[in-house]
ModelCIF file with pLDDT and N, C-alpha, C, O atoms, coordinates in Angstrom:
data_MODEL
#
_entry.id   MODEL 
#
_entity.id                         1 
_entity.type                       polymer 
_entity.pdbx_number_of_molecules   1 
#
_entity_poly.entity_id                      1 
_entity_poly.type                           'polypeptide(L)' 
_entity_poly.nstd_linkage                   no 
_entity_poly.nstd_monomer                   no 
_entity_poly.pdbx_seq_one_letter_code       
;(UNK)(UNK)(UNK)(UNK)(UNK)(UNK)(UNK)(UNK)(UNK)(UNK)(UNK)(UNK)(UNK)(UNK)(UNK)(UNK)
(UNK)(UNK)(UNK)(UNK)(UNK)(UNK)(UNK)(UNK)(UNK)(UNK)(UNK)(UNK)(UNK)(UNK)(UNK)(UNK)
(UNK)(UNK)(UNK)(UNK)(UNK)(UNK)(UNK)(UNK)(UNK)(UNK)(UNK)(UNK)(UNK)(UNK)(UNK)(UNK)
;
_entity_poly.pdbx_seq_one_letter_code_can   XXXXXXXXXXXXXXXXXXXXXXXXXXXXXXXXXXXXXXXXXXXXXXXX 
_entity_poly.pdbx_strand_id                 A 
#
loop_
_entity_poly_seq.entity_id 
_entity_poly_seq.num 
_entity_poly_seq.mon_id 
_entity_poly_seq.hetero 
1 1  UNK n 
1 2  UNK n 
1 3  UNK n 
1 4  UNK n 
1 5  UNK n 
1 6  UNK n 
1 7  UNK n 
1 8  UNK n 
1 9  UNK n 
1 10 UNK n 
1 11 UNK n 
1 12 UNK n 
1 13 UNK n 
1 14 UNK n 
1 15 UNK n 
1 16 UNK n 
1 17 UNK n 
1 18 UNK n 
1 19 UNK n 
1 20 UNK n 
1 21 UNK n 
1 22 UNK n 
1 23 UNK n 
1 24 UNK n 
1 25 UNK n 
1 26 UNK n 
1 27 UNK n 
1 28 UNK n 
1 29 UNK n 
1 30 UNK n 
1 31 UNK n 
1 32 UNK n 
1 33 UNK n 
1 34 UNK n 
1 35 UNK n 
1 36 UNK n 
1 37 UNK n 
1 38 UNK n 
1 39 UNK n 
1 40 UNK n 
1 41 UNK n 
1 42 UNK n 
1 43 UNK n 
1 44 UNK n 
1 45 UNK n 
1 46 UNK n 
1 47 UNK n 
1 48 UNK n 
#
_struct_asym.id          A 
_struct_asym.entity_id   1 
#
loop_
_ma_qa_metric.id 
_ma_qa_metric.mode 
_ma_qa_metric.name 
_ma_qa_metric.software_group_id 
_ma_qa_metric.type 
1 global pLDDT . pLDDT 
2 local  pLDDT . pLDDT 
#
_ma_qa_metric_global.metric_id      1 
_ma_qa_metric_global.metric_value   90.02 
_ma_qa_metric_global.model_id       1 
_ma_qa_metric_global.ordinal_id     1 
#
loop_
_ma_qa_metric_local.label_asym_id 
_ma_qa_metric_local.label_comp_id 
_ma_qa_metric_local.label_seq_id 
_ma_qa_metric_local.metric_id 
_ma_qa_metric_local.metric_value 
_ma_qa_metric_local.model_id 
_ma_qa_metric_local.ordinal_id 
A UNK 1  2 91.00 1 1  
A UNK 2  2 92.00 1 2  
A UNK 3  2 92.00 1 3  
A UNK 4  2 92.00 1 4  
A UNK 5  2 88.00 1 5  
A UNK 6  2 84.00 1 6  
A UNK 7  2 80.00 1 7  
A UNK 8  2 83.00 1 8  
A UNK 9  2 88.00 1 9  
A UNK 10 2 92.00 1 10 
A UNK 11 2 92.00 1 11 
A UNK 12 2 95.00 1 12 
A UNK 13 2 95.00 1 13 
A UNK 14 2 95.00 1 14 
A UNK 15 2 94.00 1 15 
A UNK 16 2 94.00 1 16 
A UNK 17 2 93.00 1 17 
A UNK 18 2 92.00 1 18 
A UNK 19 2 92.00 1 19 
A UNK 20 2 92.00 1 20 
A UNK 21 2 92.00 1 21 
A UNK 22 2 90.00 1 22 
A UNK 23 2 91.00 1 23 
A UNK 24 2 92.00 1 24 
A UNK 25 2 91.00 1 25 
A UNK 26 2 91.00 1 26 
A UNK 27 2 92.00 1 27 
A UNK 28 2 91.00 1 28 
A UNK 29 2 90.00 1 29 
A UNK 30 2 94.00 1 30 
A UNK 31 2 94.00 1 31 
A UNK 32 2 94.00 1 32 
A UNK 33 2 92.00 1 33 
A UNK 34 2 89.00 1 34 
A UNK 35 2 84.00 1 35 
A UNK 36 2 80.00 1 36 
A UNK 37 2 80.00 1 37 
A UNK 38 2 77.00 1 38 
A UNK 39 2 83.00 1 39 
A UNK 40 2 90.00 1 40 
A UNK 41 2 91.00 1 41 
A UNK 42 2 92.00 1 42 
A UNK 43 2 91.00 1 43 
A UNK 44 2 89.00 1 44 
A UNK 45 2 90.00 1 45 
A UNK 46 2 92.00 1 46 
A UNK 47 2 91.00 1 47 
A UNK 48 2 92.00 1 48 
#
loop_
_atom_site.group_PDB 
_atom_site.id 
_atom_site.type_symbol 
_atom_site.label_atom_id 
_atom_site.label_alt_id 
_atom_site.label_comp_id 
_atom_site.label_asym_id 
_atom_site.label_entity_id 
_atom_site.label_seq_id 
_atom_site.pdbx_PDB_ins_code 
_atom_site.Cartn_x 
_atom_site.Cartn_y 
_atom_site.Cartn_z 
_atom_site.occupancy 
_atom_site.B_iso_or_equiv 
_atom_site.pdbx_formal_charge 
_atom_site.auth_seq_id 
_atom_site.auth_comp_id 
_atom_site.auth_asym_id 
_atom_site.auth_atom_id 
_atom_site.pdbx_PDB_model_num 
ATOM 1   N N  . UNK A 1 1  ? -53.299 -49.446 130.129 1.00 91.00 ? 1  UNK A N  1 
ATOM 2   C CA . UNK A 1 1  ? -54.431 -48.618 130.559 1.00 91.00 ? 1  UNK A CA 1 
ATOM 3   C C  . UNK A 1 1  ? -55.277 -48.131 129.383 1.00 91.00 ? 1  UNK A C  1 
ATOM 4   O O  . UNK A 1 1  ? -56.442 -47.744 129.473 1.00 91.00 ? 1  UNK A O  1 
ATOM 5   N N  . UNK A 1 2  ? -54.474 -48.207 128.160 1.00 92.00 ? 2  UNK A N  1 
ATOM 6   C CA . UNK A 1 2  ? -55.222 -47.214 126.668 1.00 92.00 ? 2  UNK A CA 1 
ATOM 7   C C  . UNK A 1 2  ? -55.045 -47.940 125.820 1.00 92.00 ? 2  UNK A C  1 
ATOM 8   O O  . UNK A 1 2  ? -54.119 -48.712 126.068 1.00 92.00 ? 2  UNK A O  1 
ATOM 9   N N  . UNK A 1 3  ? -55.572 -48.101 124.746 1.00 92.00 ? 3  UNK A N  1 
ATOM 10  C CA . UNK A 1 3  ? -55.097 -48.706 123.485 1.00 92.00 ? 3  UNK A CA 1 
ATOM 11  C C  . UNK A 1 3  ? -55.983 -47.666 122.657 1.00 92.00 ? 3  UNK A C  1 
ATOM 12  O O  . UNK A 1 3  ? -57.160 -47.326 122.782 1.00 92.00 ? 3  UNK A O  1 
ATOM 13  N N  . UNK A 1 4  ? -54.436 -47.087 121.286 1.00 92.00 ? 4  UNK A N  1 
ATOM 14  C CA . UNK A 1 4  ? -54.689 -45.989 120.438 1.00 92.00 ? 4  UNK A CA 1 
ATOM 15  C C  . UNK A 1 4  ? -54.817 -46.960 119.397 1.00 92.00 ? 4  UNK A C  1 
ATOM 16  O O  . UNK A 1 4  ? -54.246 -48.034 119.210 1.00 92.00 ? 4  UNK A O  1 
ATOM 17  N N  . UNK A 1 5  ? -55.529 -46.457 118.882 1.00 88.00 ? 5  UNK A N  1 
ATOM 18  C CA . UNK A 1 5  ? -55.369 -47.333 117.206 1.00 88.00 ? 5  UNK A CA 1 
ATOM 19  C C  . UNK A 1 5  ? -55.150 -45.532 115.925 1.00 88.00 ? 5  UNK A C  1 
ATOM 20  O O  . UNK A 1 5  ? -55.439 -44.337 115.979 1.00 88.00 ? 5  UNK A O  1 
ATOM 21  N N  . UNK A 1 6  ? -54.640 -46.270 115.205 1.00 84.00 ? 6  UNK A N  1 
ATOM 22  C CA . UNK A 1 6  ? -55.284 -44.732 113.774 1.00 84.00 ? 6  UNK A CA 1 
ATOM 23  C C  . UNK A 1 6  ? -55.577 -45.251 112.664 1.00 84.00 ? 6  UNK A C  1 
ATOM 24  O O  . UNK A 1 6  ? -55.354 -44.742 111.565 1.00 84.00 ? 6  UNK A O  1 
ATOM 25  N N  . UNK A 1 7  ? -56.258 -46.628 112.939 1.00 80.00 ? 7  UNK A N  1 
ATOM 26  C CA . UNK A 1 7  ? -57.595 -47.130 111.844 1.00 80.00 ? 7  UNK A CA 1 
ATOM 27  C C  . UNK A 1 7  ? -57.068 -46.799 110.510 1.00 80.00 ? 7  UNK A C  1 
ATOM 28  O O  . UNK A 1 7  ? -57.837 -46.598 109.569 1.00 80.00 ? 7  UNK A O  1 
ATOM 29  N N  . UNK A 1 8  ? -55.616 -46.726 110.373 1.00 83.00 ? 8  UNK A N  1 
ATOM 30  C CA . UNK A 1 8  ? -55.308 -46.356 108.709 1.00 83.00 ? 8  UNK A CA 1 
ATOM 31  C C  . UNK A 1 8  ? -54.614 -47.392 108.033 1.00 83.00 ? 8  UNK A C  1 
ATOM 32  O O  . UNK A 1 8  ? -55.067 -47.727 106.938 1.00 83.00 ? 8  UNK A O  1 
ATOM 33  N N  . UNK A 1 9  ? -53.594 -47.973 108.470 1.00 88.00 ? 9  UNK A N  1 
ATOM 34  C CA . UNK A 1 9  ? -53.407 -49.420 107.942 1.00 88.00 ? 9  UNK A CA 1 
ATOM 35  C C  . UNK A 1 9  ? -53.794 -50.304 108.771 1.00 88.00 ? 9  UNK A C  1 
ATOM 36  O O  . UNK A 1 9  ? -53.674 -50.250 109.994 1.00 88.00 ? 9  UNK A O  1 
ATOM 37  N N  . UNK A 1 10 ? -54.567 -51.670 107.749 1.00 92.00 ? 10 UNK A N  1 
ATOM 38  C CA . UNK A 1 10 ? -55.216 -52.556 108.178 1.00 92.00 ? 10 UNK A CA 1 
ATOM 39  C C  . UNK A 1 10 ? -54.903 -54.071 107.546 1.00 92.00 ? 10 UNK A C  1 
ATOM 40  O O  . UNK A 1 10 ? -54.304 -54.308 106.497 1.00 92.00 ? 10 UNK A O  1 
ATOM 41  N N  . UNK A 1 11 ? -55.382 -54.862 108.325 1.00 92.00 ? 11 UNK A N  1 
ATOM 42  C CA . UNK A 1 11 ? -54.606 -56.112 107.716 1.00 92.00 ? 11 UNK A CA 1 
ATOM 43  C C  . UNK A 1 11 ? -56.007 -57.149 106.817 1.00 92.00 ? 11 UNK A C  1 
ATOM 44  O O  . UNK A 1 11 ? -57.105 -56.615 106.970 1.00 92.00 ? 11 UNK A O  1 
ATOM 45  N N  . UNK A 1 12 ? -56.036 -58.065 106.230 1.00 95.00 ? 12 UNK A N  1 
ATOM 46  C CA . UNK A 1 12 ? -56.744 -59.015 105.706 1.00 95.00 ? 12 UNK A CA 1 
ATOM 47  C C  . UNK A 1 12 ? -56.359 -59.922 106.264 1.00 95.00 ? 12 UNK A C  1 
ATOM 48  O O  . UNK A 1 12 ? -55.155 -60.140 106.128 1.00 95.00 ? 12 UNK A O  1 
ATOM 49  N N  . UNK A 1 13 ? -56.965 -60.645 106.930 1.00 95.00 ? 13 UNK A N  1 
ATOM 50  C CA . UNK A 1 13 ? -56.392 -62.315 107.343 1.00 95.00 ? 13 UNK A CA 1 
ATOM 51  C C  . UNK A 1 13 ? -57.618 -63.595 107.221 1.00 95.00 ? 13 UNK A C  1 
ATOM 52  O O  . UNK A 1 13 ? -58.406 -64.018 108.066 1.00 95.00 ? 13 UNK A O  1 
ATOM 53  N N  . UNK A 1 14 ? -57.388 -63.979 105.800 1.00 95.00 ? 14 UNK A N  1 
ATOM 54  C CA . UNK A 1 14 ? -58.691 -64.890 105.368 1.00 95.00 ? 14 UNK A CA 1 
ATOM 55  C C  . UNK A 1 14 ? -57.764 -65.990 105.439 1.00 95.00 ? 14 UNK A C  1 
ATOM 56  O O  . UNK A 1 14 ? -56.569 -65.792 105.220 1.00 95.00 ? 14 UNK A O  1 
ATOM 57  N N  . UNK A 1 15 ? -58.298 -67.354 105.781 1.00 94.00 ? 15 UNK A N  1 
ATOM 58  C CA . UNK A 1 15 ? -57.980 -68.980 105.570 1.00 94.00 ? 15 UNK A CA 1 
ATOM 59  C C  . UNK A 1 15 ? -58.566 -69.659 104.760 1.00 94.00 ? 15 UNK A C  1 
ATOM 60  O O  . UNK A 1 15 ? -59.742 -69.957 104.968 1.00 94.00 ? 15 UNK A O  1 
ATOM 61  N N  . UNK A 1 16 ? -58.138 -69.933 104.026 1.00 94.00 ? 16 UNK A N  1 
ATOM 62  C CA . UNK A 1 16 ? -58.474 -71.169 103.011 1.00 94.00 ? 16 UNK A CA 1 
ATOM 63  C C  . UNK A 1 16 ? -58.122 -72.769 102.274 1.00 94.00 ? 16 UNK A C  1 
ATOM 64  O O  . UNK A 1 16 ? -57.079 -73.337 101.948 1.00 94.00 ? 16 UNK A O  1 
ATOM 65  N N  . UNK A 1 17 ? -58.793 -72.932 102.248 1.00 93.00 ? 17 UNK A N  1 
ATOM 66  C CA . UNK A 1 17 ? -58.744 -74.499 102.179 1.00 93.00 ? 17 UNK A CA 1 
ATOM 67  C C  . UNK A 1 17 ? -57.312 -75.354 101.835 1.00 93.00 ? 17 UNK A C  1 
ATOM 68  O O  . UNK A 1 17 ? -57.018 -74.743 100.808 1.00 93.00 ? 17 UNK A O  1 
ATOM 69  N N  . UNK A 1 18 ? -56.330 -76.257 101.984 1.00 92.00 ? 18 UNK A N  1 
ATOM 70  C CA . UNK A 1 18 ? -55.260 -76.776 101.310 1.00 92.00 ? 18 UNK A CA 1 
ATOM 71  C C  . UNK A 1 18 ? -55.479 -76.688 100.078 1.00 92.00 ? 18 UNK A C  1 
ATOM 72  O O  . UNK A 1 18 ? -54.733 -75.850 99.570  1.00 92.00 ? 18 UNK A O  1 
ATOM 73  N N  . UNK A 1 19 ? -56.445 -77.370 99.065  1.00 92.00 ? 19 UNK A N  1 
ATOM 74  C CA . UNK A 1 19 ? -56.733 -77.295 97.864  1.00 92.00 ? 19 UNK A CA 1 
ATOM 75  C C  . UNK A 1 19 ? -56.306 -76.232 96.913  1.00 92.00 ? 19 UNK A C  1 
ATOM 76  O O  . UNK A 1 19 ? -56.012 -76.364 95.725  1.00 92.00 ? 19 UNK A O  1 
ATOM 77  N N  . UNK A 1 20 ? -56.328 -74.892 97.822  1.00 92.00 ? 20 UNK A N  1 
ATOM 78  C CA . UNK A 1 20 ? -56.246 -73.814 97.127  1.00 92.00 ? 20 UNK A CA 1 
ATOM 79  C C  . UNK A 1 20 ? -55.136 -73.650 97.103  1.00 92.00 ? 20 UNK A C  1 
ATOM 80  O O  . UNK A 1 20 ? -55.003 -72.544 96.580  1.00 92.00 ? 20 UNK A O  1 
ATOM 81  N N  . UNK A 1 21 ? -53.862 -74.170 97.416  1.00 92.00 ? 21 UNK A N  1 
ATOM 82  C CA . UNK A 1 21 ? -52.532 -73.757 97.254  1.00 92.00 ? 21 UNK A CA 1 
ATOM 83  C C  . UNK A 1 21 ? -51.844 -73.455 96.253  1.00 92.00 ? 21 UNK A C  1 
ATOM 84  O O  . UNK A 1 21 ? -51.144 -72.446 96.332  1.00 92.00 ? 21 UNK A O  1 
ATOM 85  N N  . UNK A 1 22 ? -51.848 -74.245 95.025  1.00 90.00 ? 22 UNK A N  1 
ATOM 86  C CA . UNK A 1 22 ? -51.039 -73.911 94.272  1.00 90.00 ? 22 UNK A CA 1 
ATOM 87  C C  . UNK A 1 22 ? -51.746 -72.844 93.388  1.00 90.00 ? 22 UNK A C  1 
ATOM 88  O O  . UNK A 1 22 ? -51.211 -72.501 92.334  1.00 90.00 ? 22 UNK A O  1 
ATOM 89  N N  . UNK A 1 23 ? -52.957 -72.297 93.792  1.00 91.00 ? 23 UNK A N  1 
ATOM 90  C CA . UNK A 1 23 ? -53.429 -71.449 93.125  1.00 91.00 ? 23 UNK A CA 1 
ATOM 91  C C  . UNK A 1 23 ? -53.103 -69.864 93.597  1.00 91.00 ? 23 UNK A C  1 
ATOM 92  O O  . UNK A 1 23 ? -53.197 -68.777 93.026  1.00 91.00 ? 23 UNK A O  1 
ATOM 93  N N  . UNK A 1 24 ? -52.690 -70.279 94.879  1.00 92.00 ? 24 UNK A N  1 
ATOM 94  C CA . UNK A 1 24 ? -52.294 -68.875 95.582  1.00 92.00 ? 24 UNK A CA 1 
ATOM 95  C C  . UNK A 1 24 ? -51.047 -68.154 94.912  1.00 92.00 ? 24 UNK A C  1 
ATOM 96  O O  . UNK A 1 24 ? -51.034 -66.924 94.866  1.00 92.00 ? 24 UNK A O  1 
ATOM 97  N N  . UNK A 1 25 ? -50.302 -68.685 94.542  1.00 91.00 ? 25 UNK A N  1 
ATOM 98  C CA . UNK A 1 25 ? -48.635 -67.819 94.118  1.00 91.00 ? 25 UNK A CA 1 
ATOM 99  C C  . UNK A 1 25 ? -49.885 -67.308 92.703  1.00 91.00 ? 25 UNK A C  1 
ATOM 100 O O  . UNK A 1 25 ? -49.208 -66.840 91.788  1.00 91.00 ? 25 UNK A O  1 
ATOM 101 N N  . UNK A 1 26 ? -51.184 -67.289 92.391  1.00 91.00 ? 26 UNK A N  1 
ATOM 102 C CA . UNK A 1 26 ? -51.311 -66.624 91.031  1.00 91.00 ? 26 UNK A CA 1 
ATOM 103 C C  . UNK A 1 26 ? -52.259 -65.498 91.718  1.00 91.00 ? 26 UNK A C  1 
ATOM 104 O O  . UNK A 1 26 ? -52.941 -64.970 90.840  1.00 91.00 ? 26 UNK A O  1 
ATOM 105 N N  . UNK A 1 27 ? -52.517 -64.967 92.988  1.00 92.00 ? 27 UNK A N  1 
ATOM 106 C CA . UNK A 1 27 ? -53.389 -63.953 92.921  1.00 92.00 ? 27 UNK A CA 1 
ATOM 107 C C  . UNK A 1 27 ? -53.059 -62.924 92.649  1.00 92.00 ? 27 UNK A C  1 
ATOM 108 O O  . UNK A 1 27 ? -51.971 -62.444 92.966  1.00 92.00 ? 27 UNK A O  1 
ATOM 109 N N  . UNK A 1 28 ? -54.302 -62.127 91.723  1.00 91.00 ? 28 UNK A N  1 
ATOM 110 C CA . UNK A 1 28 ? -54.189 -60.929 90.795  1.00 91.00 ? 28 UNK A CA 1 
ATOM 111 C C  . UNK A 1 28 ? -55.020 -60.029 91.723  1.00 91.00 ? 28 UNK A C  1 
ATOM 112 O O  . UNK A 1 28 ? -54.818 -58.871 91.358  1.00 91.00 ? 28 UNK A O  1 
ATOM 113 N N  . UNK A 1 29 ? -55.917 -60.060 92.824  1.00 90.00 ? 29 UNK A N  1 
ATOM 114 C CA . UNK A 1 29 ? -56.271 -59.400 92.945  1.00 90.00 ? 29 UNK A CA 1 
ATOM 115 C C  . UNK A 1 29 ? -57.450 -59.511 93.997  1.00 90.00 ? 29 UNK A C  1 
ATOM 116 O O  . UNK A 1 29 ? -57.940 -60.614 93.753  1.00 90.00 ? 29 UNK A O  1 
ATOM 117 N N  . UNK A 1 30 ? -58.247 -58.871 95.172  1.00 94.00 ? 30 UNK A N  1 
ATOM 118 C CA . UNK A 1 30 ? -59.229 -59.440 96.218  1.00 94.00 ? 30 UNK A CA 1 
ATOM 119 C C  . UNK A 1 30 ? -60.451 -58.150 95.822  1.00 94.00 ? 30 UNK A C  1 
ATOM 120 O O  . UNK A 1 30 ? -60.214 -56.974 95.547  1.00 94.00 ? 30 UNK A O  1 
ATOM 121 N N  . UNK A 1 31 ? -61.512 -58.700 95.890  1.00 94.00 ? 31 UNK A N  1 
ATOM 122 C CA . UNK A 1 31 ? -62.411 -57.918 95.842  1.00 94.00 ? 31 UNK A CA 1 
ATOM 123 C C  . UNK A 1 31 ? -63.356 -58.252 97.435  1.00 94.00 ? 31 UNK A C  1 
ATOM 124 O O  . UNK A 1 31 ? -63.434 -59.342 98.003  1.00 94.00 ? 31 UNK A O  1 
ATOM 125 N N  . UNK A 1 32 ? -63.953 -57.009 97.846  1.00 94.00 ? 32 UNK A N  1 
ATOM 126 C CA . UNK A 1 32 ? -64.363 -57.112 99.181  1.00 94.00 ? 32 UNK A CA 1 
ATOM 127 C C  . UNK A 1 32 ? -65.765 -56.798 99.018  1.00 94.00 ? 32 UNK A C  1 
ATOM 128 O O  . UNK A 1 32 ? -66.163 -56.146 98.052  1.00 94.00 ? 32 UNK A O  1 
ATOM 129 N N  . UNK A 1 33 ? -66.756 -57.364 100.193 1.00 92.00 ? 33 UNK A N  1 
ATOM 130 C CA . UNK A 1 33 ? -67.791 -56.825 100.199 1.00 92.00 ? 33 UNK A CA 1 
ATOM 131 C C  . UNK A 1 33 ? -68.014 -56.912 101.808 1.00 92.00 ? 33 UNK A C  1 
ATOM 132 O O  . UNK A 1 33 ? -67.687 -57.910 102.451 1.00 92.00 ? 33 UNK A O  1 
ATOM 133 N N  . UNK A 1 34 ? -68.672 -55.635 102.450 1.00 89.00 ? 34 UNK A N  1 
ATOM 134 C CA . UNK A 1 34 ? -68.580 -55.408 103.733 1.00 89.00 ? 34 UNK A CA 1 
ATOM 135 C C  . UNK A 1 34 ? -70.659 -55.399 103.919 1.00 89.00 ? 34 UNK A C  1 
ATOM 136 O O  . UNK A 1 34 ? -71.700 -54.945 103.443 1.00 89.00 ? 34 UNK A O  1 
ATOM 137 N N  . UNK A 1 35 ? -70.074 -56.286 104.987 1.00 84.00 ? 35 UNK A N  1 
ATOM 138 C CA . UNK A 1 35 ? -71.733 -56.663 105.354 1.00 84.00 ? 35 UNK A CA 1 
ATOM 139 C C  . UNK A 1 35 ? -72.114 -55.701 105.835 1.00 84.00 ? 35 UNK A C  1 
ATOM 140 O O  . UNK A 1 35 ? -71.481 -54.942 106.569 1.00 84.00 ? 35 UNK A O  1 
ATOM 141 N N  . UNK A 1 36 ? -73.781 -55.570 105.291 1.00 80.00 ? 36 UNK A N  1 
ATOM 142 C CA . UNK A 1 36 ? -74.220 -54.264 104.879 1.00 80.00 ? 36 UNK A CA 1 
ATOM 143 C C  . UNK A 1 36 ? -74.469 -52.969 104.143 1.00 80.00 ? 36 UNK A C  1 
ATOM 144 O O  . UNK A 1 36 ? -75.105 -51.926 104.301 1.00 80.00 ? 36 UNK A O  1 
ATOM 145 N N  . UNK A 1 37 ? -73.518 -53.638 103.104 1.00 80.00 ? 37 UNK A N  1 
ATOM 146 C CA . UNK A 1 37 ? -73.744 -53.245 101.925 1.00 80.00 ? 37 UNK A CA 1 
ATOM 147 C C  . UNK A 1 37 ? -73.202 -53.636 100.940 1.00 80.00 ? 37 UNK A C  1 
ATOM 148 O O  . UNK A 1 37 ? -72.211 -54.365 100.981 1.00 80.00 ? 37 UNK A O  1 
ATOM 149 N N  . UNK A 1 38 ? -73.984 -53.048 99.406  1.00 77.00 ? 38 UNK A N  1 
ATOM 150 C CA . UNK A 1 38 ? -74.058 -53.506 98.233  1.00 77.00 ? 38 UNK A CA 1 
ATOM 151 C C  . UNK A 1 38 ? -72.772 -53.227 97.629  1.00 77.00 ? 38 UNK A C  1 
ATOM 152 O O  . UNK A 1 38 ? -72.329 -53.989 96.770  1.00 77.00 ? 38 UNK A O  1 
ATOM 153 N N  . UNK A 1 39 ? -72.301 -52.470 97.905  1.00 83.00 ? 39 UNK A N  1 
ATOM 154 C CA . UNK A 1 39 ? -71.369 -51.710 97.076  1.00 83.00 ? 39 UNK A CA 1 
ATOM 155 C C  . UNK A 1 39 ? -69.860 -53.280 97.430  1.00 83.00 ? 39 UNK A C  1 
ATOM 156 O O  . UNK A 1 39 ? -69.826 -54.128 98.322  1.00 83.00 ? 39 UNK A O  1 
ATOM 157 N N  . UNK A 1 40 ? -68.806 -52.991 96.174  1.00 90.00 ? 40 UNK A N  1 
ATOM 158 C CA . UNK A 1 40 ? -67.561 -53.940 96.103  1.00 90.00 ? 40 UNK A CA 1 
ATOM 159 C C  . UNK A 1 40 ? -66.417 -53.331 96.293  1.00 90.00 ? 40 UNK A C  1 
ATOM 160 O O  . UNK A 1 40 ? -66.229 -52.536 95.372  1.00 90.00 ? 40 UNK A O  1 
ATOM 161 N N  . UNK A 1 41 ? -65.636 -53.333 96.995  1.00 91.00 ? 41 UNK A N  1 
ATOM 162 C CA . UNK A 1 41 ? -64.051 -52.632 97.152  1.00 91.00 ? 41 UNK A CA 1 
ATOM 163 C C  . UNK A 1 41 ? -62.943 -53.323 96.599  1.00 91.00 ? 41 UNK A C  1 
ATOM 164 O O  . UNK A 1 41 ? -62.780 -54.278 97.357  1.00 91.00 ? 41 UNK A O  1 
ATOM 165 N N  . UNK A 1 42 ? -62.186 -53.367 95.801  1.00 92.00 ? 42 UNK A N  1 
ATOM 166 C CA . UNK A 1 42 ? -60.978 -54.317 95.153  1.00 92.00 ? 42 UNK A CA 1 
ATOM 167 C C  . UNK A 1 42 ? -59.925 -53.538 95.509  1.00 92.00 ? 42 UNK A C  1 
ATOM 168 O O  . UNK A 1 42 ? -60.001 -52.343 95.794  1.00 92.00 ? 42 UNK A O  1 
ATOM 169 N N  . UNK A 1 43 ? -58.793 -54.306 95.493  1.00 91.00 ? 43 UNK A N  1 
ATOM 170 C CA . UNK A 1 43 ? -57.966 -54.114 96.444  1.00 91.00 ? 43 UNK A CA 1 
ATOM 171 C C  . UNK A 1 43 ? -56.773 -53.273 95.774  1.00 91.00 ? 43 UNK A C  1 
ATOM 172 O O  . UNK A 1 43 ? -55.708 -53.096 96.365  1.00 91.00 ? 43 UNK A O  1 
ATOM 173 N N  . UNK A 1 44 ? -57.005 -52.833 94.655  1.00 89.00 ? 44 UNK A N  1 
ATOM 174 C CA . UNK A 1 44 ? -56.517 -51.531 93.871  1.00 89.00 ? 44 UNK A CA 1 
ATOM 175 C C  . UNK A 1 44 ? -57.152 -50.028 94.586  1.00 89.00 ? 44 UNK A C  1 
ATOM 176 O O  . UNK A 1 44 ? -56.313 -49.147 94.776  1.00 89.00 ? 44 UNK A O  1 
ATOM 177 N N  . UNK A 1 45 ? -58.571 -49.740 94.969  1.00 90.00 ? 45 UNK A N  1 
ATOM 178 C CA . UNK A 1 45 ? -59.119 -49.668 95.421  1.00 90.00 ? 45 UNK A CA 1 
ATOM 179 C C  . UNK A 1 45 ? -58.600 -48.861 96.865  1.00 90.00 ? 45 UNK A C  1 
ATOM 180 O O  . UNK A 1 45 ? -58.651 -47.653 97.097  1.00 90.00 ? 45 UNK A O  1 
ATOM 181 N N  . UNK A 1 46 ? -58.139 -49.855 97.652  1.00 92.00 ? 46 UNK A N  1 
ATOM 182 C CA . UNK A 1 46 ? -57.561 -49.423 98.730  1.00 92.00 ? 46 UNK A CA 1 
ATOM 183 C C  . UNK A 1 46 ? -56.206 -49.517 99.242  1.00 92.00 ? 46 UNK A C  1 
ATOM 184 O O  . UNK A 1 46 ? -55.742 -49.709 100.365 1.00 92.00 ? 46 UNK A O  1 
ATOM 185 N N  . UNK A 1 47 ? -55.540 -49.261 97.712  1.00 91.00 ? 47 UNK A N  1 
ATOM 186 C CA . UNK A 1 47 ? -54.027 -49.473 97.834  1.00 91.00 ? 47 UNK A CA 1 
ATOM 187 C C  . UNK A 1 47 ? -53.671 -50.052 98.421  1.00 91.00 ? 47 UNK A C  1 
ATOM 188 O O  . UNK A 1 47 ? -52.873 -49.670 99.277  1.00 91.00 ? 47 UNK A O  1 
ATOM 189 N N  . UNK A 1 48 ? -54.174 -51.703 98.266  1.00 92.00 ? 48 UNK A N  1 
ATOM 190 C CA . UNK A 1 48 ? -53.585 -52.654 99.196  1.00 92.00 ? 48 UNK A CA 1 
ATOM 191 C C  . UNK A 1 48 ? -52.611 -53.610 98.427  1.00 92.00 ? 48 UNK A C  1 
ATOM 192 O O  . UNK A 1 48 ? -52.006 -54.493 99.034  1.00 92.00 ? 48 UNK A O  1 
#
């Protein structure tokens, strides 16, 4: 009948190409940009 959310933890779920595999076990780090604006969020950032 309801669905609560509390919008405080949130997930990332991006896909990317096969190619990119063996590059994945090296990520240091995601930087975000939310359409509609200028501003960049990295993922230190949002204690992710």
């Amino acid at each position: 009948v309801v669905t609560v959310a509390q919008n405080r933890d949130l997930q990332l779920r991006a896909e990317v190409a096969p190619r990119y595999y063996a590059a994945l076990k090296n990520i240091t780090g995601v930087n975000i940009r939310v359409a509609g604006s200028d501003s960049v969020l990295t993922l230190a950032d949002l204690h992710g």
